[in-house]
PDB file of N, CA and C in Angstrom:
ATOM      1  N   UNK A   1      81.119  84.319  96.665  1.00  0.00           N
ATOM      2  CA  UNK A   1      82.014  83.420  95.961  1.00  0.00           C
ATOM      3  C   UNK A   1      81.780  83.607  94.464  1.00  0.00           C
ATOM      4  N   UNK A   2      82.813  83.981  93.538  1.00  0.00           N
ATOM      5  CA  UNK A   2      82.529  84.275  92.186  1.00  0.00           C
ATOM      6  C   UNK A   2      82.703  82.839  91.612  1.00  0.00           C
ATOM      7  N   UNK A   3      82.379  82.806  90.322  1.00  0.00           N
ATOM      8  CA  UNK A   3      82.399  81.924  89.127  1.00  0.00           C
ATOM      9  C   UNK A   3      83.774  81.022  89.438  1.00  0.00           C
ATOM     10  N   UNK A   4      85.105  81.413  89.304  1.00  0.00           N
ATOM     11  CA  UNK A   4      86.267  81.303  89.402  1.00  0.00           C
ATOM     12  C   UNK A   4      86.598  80.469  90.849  1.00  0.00           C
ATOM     13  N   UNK A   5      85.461  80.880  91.788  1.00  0.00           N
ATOM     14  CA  UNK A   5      86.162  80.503  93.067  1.00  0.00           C
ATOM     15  C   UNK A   5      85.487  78.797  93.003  1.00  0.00           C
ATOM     16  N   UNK A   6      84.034  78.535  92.697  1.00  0.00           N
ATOM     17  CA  UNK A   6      83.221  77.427  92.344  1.00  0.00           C
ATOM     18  C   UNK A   6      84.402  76.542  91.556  1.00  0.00           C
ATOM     19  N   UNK A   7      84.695  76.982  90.166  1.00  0.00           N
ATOM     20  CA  UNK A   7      85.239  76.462  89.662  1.00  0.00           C
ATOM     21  C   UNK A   7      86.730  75.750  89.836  1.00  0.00           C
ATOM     22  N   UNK A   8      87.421  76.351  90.687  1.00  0.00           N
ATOM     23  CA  UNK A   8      88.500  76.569  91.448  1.00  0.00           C
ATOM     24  C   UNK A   8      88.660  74.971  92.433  1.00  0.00           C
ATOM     25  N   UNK A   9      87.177  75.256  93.273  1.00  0.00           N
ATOM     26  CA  UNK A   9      86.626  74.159  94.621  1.00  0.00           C
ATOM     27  C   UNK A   9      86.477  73.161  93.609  1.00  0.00           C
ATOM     28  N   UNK A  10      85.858  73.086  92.392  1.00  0.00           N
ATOM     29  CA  UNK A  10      85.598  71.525  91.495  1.00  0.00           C
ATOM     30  C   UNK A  10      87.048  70.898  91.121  1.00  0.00           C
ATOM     31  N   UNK A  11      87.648  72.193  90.586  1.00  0.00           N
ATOM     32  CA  UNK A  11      89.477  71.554  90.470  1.00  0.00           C
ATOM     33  C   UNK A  11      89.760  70.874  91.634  1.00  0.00           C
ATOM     34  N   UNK A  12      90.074  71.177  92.876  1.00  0.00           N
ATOM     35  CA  UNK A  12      90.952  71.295  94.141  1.00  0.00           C
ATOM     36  C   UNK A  12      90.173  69.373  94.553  1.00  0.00           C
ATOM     37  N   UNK A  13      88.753  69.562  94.395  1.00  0.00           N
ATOM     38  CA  UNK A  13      88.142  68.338  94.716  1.00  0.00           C
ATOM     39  C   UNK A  13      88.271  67.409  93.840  1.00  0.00           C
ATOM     40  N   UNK A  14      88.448  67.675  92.585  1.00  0.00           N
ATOM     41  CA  UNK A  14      88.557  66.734  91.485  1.00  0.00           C
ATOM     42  C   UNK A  14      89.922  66.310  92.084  1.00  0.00           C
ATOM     43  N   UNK A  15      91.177  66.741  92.275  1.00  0.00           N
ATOM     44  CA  UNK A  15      92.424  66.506  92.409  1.00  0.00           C
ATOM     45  C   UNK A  15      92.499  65.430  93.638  1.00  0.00           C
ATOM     46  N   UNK A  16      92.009  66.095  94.527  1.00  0.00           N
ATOM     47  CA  UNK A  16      91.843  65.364  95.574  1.00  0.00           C
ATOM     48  C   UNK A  16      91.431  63.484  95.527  1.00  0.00           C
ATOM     49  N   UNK A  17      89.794  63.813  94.832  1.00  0.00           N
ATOM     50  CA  UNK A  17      89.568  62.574  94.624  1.00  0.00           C
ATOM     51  C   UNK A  17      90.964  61.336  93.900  1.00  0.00           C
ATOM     52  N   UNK A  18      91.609  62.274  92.365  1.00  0.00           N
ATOM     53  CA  UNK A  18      92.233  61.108  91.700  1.00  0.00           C
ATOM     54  C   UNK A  18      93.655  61.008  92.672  1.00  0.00           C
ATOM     55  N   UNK A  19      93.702  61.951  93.370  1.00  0.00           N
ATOM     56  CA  UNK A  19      95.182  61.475  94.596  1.00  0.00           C
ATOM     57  C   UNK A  19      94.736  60.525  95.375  1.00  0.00           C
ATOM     58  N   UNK A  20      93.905  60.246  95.796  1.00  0.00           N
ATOM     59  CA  UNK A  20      93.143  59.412  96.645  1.00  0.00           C
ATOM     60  C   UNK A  20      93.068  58.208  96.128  1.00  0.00           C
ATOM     61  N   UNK A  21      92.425  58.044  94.853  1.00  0.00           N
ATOM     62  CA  UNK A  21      92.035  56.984  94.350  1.00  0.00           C
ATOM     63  C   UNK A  21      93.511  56.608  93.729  1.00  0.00           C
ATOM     64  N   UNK A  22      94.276  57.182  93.497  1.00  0.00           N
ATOM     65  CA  UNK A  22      95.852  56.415  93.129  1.00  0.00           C
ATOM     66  C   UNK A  22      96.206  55.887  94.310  1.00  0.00           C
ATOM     67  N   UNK A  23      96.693  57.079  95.553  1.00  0.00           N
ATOM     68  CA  UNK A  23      97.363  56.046  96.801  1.00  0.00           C
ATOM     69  C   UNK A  23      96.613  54.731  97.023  1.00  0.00           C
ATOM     70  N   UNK A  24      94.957  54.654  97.026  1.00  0.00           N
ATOM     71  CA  UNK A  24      94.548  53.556  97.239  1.00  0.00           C
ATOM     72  C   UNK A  24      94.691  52.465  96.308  1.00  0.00           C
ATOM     73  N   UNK A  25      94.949  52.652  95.336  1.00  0.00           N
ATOM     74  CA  UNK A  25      95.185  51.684  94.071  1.00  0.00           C
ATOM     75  C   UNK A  25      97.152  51.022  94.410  1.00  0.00           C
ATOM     76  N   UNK A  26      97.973  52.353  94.590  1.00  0.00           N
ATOM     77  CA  UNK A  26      99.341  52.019  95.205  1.00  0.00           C
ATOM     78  C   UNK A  26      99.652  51.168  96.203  1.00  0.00           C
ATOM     79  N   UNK A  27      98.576  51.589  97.418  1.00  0.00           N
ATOM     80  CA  UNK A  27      98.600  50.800  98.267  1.00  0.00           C
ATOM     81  C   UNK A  27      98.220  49.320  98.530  1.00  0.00           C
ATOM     82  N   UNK A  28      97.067  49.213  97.428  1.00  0.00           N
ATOM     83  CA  UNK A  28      97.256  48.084  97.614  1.00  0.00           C
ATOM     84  C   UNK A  28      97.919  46.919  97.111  1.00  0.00           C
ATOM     85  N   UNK A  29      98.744  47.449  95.758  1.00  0.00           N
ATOM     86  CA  UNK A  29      99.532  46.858  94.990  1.00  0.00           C
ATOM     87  C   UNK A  29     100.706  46.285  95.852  1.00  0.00           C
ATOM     88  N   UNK A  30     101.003  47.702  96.887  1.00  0.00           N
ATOM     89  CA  UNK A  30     101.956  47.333  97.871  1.00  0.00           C
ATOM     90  C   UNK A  30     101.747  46.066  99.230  1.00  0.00           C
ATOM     91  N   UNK A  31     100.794  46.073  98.938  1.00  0.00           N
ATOM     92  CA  UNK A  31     100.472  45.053 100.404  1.00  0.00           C
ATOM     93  C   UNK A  31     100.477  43.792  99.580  1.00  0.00           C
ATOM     94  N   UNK A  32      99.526  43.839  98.259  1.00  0.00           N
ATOM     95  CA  UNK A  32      99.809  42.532  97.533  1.00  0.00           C
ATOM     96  C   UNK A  32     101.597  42.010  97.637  1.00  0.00           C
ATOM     97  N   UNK A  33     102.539  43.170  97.436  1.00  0.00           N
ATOM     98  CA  UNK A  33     103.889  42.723  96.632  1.00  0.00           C
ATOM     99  C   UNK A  33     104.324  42.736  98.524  1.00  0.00           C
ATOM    100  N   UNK A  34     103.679  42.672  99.313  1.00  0.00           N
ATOM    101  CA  UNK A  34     104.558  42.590 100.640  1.00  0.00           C
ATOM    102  C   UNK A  34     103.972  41.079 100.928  1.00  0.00           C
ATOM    103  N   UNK A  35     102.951  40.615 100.935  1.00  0.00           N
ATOM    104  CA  UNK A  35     102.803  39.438 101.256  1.00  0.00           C
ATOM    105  C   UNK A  35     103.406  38.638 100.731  1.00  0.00           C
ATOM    106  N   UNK A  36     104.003  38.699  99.745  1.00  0.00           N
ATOM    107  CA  UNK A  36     105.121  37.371  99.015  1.00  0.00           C
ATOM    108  C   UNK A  36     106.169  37.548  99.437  1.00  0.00           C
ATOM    109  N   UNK A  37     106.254  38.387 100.028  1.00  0.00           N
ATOM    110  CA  UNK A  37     107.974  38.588 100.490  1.00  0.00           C
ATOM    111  C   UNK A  37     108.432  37.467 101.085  1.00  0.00           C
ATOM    112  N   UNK A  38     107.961  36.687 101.707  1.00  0.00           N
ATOM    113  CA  UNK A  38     107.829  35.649 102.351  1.00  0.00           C
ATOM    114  C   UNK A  38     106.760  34.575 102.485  1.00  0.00           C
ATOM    115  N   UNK A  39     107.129  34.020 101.723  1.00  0.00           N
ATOM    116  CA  UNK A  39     106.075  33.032 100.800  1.00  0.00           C
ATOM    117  C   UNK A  39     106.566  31.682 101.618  1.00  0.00           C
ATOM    118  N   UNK A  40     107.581  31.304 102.184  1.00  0.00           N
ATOM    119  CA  UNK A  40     108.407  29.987 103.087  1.00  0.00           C
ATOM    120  C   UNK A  40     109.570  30.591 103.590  1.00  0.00           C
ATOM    121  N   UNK A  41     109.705  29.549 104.135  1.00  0.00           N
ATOM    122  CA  UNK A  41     110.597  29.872 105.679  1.00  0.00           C
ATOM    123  C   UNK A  41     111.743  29.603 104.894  1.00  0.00           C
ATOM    124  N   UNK A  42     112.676  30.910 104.465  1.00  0.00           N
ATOM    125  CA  UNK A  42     114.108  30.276 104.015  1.00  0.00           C
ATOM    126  C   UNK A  42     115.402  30.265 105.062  1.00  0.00           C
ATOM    127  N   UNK A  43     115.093  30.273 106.354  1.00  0.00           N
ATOM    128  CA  UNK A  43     115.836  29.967 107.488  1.00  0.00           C
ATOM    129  C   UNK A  43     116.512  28.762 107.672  1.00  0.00           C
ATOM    130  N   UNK A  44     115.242  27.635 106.968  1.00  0.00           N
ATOM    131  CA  UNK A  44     115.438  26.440 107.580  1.00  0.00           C
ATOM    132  C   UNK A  44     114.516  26.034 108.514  1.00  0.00           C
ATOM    133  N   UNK A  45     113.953  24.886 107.936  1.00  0.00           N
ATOM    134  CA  UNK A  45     112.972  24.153 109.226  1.00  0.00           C
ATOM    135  C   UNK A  45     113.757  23.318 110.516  1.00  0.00           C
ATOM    136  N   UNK A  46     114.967  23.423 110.251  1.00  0.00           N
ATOM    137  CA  UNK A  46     116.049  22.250 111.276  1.00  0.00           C
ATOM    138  C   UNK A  46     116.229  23.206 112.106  1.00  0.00           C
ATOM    139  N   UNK A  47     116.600  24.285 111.681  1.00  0.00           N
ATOM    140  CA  UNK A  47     117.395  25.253 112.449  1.00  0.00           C
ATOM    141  C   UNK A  47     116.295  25.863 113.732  1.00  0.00           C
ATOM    142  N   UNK A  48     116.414  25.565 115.140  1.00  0.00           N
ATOM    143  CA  UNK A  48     115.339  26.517 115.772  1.00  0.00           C
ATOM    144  C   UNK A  48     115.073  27.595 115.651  1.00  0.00           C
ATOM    145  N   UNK A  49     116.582  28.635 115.560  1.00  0.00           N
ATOM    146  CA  UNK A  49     116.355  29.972 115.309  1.00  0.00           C
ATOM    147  C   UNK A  49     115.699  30.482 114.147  1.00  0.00           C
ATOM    148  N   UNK A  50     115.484  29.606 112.849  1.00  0.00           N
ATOM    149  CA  UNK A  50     115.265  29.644 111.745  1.00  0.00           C
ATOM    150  C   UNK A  50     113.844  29.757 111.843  1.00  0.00           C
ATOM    151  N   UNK A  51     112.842  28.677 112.521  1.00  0.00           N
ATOM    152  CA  UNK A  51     111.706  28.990 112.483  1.00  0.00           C
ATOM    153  C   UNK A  51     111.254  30.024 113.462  1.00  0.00           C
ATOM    154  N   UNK A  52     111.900  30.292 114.462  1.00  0.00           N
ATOM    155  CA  UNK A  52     111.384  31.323 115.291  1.00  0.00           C
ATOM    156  C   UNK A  52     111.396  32.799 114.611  1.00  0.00           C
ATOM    157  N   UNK A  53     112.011  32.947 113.258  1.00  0.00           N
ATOM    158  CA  UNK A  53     112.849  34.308 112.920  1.00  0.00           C
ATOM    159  C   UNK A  53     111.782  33.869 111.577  1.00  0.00           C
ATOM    160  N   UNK A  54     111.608  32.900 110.815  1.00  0.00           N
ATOM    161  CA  UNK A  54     110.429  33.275 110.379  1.00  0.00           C
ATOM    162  C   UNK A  54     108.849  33.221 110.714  1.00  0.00           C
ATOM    163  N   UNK A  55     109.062  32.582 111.880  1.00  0.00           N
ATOM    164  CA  UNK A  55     107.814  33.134 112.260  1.00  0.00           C
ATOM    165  C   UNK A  55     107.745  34.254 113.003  1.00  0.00           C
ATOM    166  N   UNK A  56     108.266  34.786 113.231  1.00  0.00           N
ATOM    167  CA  UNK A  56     108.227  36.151 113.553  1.00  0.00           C
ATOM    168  C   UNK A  56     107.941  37.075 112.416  1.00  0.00           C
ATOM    169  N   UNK A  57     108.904  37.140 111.719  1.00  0.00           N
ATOM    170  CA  UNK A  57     108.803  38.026 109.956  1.00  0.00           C
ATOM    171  C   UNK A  57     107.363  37.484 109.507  1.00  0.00           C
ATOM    172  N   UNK A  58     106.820  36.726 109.850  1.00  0.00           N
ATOM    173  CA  UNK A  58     105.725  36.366 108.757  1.00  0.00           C
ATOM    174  C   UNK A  58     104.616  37.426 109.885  1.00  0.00           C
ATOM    175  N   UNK A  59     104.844  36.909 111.199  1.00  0.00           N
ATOM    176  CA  UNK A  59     103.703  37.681 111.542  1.00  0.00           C
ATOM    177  C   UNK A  59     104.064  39.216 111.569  1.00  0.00           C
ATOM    178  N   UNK A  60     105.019  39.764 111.690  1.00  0.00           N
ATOM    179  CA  UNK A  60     105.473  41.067 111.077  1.00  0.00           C
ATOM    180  C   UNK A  60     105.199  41.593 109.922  1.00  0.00           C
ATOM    181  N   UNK A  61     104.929  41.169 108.264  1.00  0.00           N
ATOM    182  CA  UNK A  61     104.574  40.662 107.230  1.00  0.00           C
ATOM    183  C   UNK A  61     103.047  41.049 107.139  1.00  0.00           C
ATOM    184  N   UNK A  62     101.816  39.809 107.925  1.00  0.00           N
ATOM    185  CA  UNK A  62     100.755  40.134 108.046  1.00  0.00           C
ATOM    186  C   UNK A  62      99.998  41.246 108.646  1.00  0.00           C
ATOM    187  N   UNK A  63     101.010  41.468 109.403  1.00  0.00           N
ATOM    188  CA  UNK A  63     100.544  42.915 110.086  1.00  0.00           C
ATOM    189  C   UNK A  63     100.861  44.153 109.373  1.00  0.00           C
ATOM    190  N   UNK A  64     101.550  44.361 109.153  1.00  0.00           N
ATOM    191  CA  UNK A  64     101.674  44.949 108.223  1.00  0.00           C
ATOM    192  C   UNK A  64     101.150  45.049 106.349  1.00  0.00           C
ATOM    193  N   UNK A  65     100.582  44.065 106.135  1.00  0.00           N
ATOM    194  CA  UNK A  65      99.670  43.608 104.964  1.00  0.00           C
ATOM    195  C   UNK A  65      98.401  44.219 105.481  1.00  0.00           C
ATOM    196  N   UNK A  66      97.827  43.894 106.531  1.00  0.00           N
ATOM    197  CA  UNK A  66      96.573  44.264 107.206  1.00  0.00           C
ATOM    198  C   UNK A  66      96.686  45.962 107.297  1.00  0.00           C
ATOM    199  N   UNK A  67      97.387  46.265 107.405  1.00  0.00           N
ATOM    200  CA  UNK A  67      97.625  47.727 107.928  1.00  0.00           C
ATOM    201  C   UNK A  67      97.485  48.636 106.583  1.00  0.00           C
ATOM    202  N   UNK A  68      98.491  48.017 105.788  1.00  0.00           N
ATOM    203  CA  UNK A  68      98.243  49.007 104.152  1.00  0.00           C
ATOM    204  C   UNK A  68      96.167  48.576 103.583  1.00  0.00           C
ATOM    205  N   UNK A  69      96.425  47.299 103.342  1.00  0.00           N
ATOM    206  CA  UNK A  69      94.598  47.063 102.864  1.00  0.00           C
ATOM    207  C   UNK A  69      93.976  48.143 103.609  1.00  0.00           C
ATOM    208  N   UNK A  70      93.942  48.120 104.899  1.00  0.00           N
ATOM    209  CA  UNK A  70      93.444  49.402 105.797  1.00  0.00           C
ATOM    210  C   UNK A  70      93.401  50.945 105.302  1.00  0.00           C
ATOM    211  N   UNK A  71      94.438  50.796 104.770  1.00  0.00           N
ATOM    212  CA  UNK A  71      95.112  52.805 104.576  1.00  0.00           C
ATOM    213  C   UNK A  71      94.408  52.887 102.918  1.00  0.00           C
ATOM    214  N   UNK A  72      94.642  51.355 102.446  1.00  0.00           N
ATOM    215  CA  UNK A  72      93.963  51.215 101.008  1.00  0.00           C
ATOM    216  C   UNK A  72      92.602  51.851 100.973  1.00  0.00           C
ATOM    217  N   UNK A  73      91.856  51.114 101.591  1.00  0.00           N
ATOM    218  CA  UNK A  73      90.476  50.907 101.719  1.00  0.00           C
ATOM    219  C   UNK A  73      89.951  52.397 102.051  1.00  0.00           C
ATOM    220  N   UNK A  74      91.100  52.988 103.124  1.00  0.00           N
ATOM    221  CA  UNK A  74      90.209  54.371 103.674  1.00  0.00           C
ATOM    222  C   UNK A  74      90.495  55.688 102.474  1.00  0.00           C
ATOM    223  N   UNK A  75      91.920  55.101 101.259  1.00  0.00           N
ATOM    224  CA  UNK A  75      92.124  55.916 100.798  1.00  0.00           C
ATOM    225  C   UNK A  75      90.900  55.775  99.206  1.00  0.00           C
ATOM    226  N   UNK A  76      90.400  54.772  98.895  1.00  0.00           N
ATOM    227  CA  UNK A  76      89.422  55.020  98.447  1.00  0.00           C
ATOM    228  C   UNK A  76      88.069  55.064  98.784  1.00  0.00           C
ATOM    229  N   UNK A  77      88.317  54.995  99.586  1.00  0.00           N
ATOM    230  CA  UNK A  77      86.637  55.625 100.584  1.00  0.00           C
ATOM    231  C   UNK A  77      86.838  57.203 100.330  1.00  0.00           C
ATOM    232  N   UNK A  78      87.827  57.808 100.555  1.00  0.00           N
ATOM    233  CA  UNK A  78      88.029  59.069 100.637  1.00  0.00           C
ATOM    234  C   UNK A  78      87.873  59.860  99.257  1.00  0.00           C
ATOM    235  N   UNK A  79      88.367  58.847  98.208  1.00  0.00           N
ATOM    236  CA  UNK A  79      88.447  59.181  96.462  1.00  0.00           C
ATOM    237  C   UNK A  79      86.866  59.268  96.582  1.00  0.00           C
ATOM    238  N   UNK A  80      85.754  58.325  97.173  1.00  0.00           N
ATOM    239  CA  UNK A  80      84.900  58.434  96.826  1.00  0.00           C
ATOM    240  C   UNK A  80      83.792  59.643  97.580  1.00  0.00           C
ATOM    241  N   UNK A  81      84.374  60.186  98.858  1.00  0.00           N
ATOM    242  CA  UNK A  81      83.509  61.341  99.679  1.00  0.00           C
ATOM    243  C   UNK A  81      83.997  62.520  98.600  1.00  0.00           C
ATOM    244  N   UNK A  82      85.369  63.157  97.809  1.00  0.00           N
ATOM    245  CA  UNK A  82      85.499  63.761  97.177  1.00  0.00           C
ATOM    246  C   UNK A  82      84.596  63.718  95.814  1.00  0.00           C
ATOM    247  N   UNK A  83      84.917  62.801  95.278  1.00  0.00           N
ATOM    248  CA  UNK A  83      83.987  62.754  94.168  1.00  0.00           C
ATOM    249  C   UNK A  83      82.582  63.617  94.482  1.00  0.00           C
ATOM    250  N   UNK A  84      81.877  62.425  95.610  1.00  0.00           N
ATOM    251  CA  UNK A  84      80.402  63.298  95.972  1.00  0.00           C
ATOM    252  C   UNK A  84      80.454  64.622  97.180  1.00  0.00           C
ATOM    253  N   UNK A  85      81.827  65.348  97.106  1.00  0.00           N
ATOM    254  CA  UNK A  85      81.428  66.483  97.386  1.00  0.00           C
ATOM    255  C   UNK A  85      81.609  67.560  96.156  1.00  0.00           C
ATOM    256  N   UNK A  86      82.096  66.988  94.916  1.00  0.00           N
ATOM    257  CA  UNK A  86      82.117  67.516  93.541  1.00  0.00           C
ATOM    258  C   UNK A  86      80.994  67.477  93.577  1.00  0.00           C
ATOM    259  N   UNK A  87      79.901  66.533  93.515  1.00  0.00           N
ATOM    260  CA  UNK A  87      78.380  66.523  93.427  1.00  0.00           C
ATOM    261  C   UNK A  87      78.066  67.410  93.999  1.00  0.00           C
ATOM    262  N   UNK A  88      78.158  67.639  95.337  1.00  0.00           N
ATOM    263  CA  UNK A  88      77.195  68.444  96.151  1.00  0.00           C
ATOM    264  C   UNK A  88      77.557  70.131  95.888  1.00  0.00           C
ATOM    265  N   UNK A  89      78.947  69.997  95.669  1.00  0.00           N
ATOM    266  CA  UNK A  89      79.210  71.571  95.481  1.00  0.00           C
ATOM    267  C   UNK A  89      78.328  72.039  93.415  1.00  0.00           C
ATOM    268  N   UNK A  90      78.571  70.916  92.699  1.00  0.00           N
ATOM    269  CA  UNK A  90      77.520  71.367  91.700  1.00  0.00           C
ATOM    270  C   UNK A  90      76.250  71.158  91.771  1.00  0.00           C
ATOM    271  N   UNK A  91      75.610  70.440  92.989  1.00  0.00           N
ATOM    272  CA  UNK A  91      74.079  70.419  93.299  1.00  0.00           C
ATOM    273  C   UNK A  91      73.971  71.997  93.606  1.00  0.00           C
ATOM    274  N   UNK A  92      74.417  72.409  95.001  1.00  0.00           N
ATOM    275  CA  UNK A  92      74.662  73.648  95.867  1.00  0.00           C
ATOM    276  C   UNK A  92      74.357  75.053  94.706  1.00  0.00           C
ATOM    277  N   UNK A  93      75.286  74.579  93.571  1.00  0.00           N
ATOM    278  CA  UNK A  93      75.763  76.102  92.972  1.00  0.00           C
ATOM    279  C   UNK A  93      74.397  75.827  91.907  1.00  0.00           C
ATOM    280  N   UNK A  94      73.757  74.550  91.068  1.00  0.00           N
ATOM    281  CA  UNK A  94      72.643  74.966  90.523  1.00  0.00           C
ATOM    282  C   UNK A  94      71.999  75.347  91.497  1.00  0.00           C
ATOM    283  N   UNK A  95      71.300  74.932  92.820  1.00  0.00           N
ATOM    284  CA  UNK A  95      70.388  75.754  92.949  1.00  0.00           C
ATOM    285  C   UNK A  95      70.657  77.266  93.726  1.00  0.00           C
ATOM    286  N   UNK A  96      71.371  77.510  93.626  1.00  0.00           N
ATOM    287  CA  UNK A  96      72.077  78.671  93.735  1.00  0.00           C
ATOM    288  C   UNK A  96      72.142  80.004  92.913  1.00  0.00           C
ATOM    289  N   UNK A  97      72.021  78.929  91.026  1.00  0.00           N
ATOM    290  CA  UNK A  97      72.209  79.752  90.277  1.00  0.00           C
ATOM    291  C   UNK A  97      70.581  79.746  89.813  1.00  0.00           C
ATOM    292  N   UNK A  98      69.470  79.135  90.457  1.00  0.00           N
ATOM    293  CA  UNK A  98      67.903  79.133  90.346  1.00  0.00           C
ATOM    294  C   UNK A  98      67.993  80.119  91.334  1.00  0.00           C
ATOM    295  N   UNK A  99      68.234  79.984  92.314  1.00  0.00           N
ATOM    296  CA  UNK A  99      67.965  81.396  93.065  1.00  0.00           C
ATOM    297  C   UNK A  99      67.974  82.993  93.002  1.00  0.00           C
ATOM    298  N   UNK A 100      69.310  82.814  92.631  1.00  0.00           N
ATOM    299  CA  UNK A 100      69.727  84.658  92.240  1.00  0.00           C
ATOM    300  C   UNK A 100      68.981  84.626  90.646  1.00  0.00           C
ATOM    301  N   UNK A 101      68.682  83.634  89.530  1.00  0.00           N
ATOM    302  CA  UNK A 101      68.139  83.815  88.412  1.00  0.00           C
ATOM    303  C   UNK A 101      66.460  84.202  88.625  1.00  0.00           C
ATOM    304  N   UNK A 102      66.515  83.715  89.806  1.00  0.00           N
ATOM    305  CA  UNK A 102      64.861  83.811  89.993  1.00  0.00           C
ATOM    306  C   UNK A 102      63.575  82.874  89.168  1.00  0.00           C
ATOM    307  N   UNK A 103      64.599  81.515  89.103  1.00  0.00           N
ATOM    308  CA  UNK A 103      63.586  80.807  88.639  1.00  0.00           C
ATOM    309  C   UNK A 103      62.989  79.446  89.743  1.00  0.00           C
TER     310      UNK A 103
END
């Protein structure tokens, strides 16, 4: 692996990480702006169908709130295994470059 190719793997991982760490930052902006969507029942509390149709949407709503925090959470977990495989690939290549230097 030459100079170029190391350097190459720190780009590709660097990228990785800040794609990661945006969707997770997106995502969760999105789950925040989905839970208000429905903040009260504008059906009507008189109406039966009204509360059955928002309670339905609401629990449609939470589940879906739960589901992005989820995709959130794993997408910066993931920003953060990239990051520390930037580490490990510049741990790897110093002692790598102690080796063939012969120190």
């Amino acid at each position: 692996m030459s100079v170029e190719d190391l350097v190459y793997q720190r780009e590709l991982w660097s990228r990785r990480a800040a794609v990661a760490r945006e969707c997770g930052e997106e995502l969760g902006e999105l789950a925040r702006s989905l839970a208000r969507v429905v903040e009260w029942n504008y059906f009507g509390r008189d109406c039966v169908e009204g509360q059955s149709v928002y309670d339905g949407l609401a629990a449609l709503i939470d589940s879906g709130v739960g589901t992005l925090e989820r995709v959130a959470s794993d997408a910066v977990a993931l920003a953060a295994a990239a990051t520390g495989a930037i580490r490990e690939l510049e741990s790897a290549d110093g002692v790598g470059g102690t080796l063939i230097g012969g120190q």
